[in-house]
N, C-alpha and C. Protein backbone atom coordinates (compact mmCIF):
# COMPACT_ATOMS: atom_id res chain seq x y z
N UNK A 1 121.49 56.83 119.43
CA UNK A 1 122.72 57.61 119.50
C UNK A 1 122.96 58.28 118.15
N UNK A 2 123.57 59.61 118.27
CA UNK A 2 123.81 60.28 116.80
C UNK A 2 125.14 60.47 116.14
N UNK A 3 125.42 59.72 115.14
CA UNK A 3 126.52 59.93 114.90
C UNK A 3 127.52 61.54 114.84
N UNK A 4 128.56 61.33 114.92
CA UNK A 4 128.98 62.86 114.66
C UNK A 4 128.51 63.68 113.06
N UNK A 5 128.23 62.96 112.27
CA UNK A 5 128.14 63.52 111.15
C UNK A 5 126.81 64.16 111.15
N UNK A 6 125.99 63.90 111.96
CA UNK A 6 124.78 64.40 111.96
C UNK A 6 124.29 65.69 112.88
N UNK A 7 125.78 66.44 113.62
CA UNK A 7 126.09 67.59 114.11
C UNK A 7 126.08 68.99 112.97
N UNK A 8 125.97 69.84 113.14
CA UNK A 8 126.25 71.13 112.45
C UNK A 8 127.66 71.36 112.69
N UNK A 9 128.01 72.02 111.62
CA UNK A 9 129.71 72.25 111.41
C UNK A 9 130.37 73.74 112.13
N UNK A 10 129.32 74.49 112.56
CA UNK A 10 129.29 75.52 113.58
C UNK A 10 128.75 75.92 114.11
N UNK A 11 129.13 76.49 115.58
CA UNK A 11 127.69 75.91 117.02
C UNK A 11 127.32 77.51 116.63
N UNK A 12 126.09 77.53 117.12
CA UNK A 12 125.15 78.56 116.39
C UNK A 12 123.96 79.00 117.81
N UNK A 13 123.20 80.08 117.72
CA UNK A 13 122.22 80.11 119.33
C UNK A 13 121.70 80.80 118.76
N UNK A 14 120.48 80.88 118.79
CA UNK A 14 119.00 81.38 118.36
C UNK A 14 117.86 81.99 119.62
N UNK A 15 117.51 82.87 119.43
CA UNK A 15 116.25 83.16 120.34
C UNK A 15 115.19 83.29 120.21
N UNK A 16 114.15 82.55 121.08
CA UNK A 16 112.58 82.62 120.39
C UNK A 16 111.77 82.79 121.53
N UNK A 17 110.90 83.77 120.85
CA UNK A 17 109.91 84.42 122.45
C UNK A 17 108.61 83.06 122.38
N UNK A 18 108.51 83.07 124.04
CA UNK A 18 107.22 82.26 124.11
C UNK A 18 106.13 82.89 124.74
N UNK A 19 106.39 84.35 124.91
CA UNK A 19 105.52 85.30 125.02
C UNK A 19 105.91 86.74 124.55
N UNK A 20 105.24 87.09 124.08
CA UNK A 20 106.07 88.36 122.83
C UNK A 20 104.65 89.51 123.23
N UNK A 21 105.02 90.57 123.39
CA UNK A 21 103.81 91.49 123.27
C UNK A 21 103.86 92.59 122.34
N UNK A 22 105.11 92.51 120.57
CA UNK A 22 105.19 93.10 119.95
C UNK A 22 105.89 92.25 119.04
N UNK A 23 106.28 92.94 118.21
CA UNK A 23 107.39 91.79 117.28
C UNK A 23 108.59 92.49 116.78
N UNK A 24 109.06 93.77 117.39
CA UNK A 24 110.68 93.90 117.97
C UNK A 24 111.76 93.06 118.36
N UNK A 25 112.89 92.94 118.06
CA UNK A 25 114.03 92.00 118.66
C UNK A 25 114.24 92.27 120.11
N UNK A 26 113.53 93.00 120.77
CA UNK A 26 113.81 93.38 122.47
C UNK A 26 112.88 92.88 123.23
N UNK A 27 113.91 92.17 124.47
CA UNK A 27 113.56 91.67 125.20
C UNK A 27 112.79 92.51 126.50
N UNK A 28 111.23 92.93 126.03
CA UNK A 28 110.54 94.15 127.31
C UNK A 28 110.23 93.31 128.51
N UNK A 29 109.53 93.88 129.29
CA UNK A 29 109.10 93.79 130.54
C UNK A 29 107.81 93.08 130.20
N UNK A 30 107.44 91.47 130.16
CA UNK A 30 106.36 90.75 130.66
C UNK A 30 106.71 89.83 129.48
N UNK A 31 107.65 89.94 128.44
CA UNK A 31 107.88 89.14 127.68
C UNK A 31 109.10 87.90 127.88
N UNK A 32 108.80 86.79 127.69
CA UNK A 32 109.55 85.89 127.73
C UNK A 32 110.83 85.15 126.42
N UNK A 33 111.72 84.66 126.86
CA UNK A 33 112.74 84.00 125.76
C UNK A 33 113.14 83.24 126.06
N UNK A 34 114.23 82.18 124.89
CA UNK A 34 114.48 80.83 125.25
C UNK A 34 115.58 81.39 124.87
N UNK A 35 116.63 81.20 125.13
CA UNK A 35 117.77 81.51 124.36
C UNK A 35 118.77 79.61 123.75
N UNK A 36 118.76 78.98 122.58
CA UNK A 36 119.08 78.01 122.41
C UNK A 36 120.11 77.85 121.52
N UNK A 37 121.51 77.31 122.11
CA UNK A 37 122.42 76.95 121.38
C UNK A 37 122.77 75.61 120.77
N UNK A 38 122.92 75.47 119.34
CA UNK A 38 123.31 74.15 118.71
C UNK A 38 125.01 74.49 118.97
N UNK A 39 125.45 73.36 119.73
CA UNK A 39 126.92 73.11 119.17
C UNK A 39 126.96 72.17 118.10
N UNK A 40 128.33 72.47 117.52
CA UNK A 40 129.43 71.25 116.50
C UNK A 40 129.71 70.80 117.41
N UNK A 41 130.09 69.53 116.40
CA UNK A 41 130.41 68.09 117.01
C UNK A 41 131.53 68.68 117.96
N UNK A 42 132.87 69.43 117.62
CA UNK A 42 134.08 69.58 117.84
C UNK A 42 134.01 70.37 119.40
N UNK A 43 132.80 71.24 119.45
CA UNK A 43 132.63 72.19 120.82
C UNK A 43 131.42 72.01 121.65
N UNK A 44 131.06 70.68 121.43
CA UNK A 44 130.08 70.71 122.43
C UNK A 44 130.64 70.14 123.78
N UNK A 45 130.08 70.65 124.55
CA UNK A 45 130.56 71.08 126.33
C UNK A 45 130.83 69.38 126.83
N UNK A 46 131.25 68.94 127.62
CA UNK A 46 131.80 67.54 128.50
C UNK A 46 130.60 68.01 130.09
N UNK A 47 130.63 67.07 130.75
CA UNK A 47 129.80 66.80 132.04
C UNK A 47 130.99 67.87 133.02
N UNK A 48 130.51 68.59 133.74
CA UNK A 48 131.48 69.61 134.71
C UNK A 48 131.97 70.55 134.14
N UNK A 49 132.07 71.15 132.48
CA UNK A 49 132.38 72.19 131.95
C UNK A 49 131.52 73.55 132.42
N UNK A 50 132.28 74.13 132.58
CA UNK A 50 131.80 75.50 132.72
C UNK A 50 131.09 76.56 131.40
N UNK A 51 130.19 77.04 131.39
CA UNK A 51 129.90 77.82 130.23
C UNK A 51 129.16 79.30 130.49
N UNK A 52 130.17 80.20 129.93
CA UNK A 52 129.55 81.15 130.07
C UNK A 52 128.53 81.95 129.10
N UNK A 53 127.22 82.56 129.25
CA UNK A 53 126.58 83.39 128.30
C UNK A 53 126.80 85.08 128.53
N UNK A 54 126.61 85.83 127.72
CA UNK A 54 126.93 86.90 128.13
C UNK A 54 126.08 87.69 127.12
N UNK A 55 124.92 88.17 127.57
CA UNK A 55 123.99 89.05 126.92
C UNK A 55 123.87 90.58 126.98
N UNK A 56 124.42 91.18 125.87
CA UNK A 56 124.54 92.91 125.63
C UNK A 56 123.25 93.29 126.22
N UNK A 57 122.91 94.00 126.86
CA UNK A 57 121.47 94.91 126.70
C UNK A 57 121.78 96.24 126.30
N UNK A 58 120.25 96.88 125.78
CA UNK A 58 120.85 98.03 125.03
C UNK A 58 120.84 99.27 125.59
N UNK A 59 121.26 98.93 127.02
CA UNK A 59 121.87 100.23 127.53
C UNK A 59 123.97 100.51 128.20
N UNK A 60 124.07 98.85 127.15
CA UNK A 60 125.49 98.18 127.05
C UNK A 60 126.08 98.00 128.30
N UNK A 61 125.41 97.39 129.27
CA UNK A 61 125.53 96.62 129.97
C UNK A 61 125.31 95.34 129.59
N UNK A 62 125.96 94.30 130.80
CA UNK A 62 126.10 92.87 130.24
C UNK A 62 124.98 92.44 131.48
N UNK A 63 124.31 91.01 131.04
CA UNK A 63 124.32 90.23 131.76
C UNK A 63 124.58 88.67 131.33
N UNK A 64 124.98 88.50 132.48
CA UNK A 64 125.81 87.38 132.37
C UNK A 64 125.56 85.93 133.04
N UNK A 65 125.62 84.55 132.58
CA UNK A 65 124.60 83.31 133.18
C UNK A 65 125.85 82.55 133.11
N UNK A 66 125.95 81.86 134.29
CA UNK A 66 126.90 80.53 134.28
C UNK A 66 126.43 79.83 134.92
N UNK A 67 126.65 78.74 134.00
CA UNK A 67 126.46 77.02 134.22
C UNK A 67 127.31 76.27 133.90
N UNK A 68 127.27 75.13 135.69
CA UNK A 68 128.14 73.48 135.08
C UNK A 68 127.28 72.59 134.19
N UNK A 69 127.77 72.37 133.43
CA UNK A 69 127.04 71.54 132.39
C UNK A 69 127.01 69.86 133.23
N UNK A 70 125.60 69.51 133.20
CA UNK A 70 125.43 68.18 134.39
C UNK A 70 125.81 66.82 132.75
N UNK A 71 125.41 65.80 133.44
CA UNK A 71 126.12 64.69 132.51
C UNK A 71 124.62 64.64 131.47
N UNK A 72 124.97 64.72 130.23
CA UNK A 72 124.30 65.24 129.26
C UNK A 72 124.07 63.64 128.73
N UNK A 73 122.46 63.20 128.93
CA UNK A 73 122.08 62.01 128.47
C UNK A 73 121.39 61.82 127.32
N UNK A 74 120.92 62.87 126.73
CA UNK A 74 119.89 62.89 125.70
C UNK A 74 120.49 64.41 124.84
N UNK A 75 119.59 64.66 123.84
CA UNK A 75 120.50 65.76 122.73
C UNK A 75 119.91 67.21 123.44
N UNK A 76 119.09 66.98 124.40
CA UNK A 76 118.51 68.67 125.17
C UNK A 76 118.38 68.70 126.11
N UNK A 77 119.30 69.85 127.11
CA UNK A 77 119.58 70.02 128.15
C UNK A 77 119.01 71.02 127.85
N UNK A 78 118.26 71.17 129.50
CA UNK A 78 117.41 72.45 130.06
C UNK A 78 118.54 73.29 131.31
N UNK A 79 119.11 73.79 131.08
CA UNK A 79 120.04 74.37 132.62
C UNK A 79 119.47 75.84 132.82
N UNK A 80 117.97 75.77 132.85
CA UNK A 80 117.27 77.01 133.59
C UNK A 80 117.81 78.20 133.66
């Protein structure tokens, strides 16, 4: 188990390709991403919370992913 002190002090989300066919920040056609958020101790999600993502593309349209967050047993949840 991890104590709280061993959280980051602000939740933060990073993206990393696991198939890249250039090395641009854009997400093309055959390339893949993870998109991964660290929460703080103070905002990380409860079992049945709702969470929304909401990704600009750059023709400024949104798309948008929601998930119930299932009962979180270990420090990495996969919600596909």
């Amino acid at each position: 188990m991890t104590d709280s002190n061993d959280w980051p002090t602000e939740t933060t989300a990073f993206i990393y390709w696991t198939v890249a066919s250039n090395t641009n920040n854009l997400l093309e056609h055959g390339e893949h991403a993870n998109l991964a958020i660290v929460f703080a101790a103070g905002n990380r999600p409860e079992q049945l919370d709702k969470i929304r993502i909401e990704l600009i593309l750059r023709d400024d349209s949104t798309l948008t992913f929601e998930r119930m967050i299932p009962l979180i047993t270990n420090e990495l949840v996969d919600l596909g």
